[in-house]
Protein backbone atom coordinates (compact mmCIF):
# COMPACT_ATOMS: atom_id res chain seq x y z
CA UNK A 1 40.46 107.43 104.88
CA UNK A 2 44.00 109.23 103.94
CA UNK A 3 47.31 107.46 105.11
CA UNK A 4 49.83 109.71 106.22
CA UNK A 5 53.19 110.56 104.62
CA UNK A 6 55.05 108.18 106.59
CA UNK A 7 52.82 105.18 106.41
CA UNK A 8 52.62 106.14 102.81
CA UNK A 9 56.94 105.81 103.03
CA UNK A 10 56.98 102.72 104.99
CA UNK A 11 54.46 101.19 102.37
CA UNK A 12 57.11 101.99 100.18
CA UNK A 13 60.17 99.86 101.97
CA UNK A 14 57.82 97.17 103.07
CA UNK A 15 56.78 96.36 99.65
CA UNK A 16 60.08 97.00 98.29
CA UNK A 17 60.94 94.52 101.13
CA UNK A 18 58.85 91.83 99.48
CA UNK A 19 60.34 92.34 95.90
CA UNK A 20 63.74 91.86 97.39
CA UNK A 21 63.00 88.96 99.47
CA UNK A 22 61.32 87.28 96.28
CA UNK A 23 64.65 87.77 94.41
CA UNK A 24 66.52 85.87 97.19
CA UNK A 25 64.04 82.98 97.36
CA UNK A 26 63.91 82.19 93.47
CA UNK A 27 67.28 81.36 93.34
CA UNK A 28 66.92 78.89 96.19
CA UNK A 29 63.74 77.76 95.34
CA UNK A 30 64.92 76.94 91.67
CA UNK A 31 68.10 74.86 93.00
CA UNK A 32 65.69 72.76 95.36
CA UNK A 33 63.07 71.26 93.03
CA UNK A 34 63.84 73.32 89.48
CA UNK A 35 60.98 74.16 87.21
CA UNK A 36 58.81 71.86 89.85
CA UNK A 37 59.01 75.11 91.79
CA UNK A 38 55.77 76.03 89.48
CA UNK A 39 53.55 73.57 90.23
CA UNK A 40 53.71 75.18 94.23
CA UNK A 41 50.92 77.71 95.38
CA UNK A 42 53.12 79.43 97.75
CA UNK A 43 55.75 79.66 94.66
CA UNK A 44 53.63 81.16 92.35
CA UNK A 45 51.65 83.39 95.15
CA UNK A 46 54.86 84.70 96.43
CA UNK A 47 55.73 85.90 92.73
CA UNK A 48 52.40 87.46 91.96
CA UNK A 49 53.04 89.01 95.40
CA UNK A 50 56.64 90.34 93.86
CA UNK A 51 54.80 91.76 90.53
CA UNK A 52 51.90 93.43 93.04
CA UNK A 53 54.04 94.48 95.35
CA UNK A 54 56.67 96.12 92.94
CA UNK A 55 53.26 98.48 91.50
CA UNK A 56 52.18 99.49 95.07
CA UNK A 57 55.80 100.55 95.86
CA UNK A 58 55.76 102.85 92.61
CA UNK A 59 52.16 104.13 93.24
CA UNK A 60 52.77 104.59 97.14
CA UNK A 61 55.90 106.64 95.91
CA UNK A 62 53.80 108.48 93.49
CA UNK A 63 51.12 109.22 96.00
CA UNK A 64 54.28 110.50 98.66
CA UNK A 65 54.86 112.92 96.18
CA UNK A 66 51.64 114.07 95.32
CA UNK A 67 49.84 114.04 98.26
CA UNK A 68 47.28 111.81 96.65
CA UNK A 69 45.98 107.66 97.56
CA UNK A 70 47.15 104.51 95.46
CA UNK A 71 44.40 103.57 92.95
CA UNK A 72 41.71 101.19 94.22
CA UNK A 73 42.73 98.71 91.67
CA UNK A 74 46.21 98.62 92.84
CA UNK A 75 44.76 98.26 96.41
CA UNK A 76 42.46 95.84 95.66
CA UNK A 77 45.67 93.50 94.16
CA UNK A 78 47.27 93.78 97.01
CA UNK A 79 44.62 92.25 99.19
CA UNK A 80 44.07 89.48 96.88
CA UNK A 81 47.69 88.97 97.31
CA UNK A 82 47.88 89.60 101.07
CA UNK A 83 45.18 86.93 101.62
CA UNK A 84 46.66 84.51 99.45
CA UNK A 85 49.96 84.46 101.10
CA UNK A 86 48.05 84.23 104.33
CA UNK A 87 46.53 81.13 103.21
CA UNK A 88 50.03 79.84 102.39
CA UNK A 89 50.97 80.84 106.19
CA UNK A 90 48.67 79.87 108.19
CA UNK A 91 48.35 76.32 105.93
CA UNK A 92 52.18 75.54 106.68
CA UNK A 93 51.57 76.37 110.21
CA UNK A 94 48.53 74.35 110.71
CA UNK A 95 48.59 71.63 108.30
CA UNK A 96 51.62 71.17 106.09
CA UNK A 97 54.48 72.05 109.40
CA UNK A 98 52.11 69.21 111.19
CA UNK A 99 52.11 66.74 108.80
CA UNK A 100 56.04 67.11 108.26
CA UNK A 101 57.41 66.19 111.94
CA UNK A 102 58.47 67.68 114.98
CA UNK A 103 60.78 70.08 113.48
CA UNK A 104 58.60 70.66 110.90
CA UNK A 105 57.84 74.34 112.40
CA UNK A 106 61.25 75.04 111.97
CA UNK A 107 61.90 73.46 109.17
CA UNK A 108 59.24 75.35 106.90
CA UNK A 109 59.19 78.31 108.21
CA UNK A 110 62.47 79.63 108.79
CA UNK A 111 64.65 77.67 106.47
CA UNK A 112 65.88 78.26 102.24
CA UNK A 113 63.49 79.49 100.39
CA UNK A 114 60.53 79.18 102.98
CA UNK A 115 61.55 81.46 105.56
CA UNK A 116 60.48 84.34 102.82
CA UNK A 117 58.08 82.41 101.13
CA UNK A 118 56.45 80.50 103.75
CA UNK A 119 56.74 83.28 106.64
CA UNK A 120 58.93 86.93 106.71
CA UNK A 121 56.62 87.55 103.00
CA UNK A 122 53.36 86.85 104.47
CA UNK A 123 53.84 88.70 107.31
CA UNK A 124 55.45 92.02 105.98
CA UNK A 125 52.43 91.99 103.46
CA UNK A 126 49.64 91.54 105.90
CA UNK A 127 51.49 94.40 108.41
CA UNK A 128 51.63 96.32 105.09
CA UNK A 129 48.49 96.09 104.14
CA UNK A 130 46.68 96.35 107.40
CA UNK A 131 48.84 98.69 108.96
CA UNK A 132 49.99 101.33 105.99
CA UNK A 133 47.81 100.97 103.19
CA UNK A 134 44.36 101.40 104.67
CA UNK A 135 43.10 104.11 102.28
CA UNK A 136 40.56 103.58 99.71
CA UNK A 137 38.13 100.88 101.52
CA UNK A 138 36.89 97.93 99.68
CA UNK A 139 33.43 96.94 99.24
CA UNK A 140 32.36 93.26 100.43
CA UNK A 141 32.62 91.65 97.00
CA UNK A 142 36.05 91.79 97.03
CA UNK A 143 36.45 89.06 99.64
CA UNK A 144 35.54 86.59 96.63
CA UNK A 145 38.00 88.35 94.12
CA UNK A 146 40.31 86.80 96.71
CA UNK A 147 39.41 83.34 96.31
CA UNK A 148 39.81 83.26 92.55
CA UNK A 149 43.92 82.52 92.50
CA UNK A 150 43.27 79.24 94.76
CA UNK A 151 39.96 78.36 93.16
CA UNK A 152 42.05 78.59 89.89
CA UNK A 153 45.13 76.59 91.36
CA UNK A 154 42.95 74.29 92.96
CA UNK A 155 41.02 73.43 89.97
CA UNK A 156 44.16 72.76 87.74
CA UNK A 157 46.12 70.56 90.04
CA UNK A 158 43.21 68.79 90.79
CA UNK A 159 42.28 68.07 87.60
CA UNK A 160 45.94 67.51 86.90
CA UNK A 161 46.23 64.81 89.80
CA UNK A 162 43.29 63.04 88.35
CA UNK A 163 44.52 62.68 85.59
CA UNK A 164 48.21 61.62 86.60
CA UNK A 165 50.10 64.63 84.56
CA UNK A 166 51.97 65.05 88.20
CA UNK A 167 51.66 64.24 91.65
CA UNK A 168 50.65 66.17 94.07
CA UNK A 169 53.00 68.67 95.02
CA UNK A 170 50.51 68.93 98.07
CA UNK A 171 49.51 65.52 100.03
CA UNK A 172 45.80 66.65 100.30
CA UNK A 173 46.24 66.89 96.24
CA UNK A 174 46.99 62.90 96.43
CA UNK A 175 43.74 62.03 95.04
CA UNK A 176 44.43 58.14 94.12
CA UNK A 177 45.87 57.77 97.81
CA UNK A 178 42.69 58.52 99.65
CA UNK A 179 39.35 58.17 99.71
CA UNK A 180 36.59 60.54 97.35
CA UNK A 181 35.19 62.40 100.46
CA UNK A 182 38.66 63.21 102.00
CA UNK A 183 39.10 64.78 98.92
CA UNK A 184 36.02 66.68 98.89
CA UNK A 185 36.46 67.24 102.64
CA UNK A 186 39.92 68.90 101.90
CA UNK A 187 38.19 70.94 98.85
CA UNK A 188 36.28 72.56 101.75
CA UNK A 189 38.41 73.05 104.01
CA UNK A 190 40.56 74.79 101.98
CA UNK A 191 38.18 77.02 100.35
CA UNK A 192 36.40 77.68 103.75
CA UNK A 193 39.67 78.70 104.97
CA UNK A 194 40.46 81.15 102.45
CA UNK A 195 37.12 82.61 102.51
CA UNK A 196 37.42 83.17 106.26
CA UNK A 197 41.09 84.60 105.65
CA UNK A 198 40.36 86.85 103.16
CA UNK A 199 37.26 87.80 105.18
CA UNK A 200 39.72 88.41 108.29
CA UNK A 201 42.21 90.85 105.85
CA UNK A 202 39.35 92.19 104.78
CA UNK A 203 38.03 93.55 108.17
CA UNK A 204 41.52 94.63 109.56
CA UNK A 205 42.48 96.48 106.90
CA UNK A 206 38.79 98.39 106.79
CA UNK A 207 36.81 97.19 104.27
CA UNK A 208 33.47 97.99 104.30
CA UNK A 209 30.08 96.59 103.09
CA UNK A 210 28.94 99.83 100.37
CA UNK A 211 31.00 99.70 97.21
């Protein structure tokens, strides 16, 4: 499937978008919690979404120019990254906005450094992706390429929780403050959700089930 010229140029300012975005939340993110700020999911999802997001913008450009597609590797990036900053989304809205009160919505969503990390990122990627960048289809096996960053995360901060190098930074991470199966229960939950999420981005944007 080709994209046109002008979703090919609105690729370009949506993931230029992101890039810039990212450079406003560092800074606020850094002067909330510091170097803490790398122990988050969404922190270090929304900056491989800046790196990602910087190389479709060039390729998108290139392929304005030339008439030509990004590369399927490029593509394939930024779906990983599109469905891990949906997980990050649709957990704050569902879980971690729940958990934190009644303005808790509010609060995560559209305030310092989570209104771009927490929501306008997310969404500007997934619109991006699904929306501008549908060329090049992606076979099925990609869905699980997308699970890698938070089986990766997941594994790590588990295993650092466990073994008390930090705490948390997530509640469901708070191994020694609830029982084994809510853990486990949580380890599935999470990974079912991102397998259905990726699965979802997967669909919209036109994947389909032949490499």
């Amino acid at each position: 499937m080709h994209t046109s010229r002008l979703q090919k140029l609105l690729s370009v300012l949506a993931n230029l978008a992101i890039v810039w975005m990212e450079t406003k939340a560092i800074p606020l993110s850094w002067s909330g919690v510091h170097e803490q700020m790398f122990l988050f999911y969404t922190e270090l999802s929304n900056l491989f979404a800046m790196a990602v997001c910087l190389v479709t913008a060039v390729c998108q450009l290139a392929a304005f120019v030339t008439g030509g597609e990004m590369p399927r590797t490029v593509r394939t990036l930024k779906y990983i990254v599109t469905s891990c900053l949906m997980m990050t989304f649709l957990t704050v809205v569902f879980v971690l906005a729940p958990m934190y009160g009644p303005d808790g919505h509010y609060v995560m969503l559209l305030t310092s450094s989570m209104l771009y990390n927490h929501f306008l990122n997310p969404v500007v990627a997934f619109l991006s992706f699904v929306l501008l960048e549908r060329s090049t289809p992606l076979p099925r096996r990609t869905v699980g390429c997308a699970m890698i960053p938070t089986l990766l995360y997941g594994s790590v901060a588990l295993a650092a929780n466990i073994a008390k190098v930090y705490k948390g930074p997530y509640p469901f991470l708070y191994v020694y403050e609830q029982p084994v199966w809510m853990s486990c229960v949580w380890a599935v939950v999470i990974l079912g959700s991102n397998y259905l999420i990726a699965l979802a981005v997967w669909k919209l944007a036109g994947g389909r089930r032949a490499a």
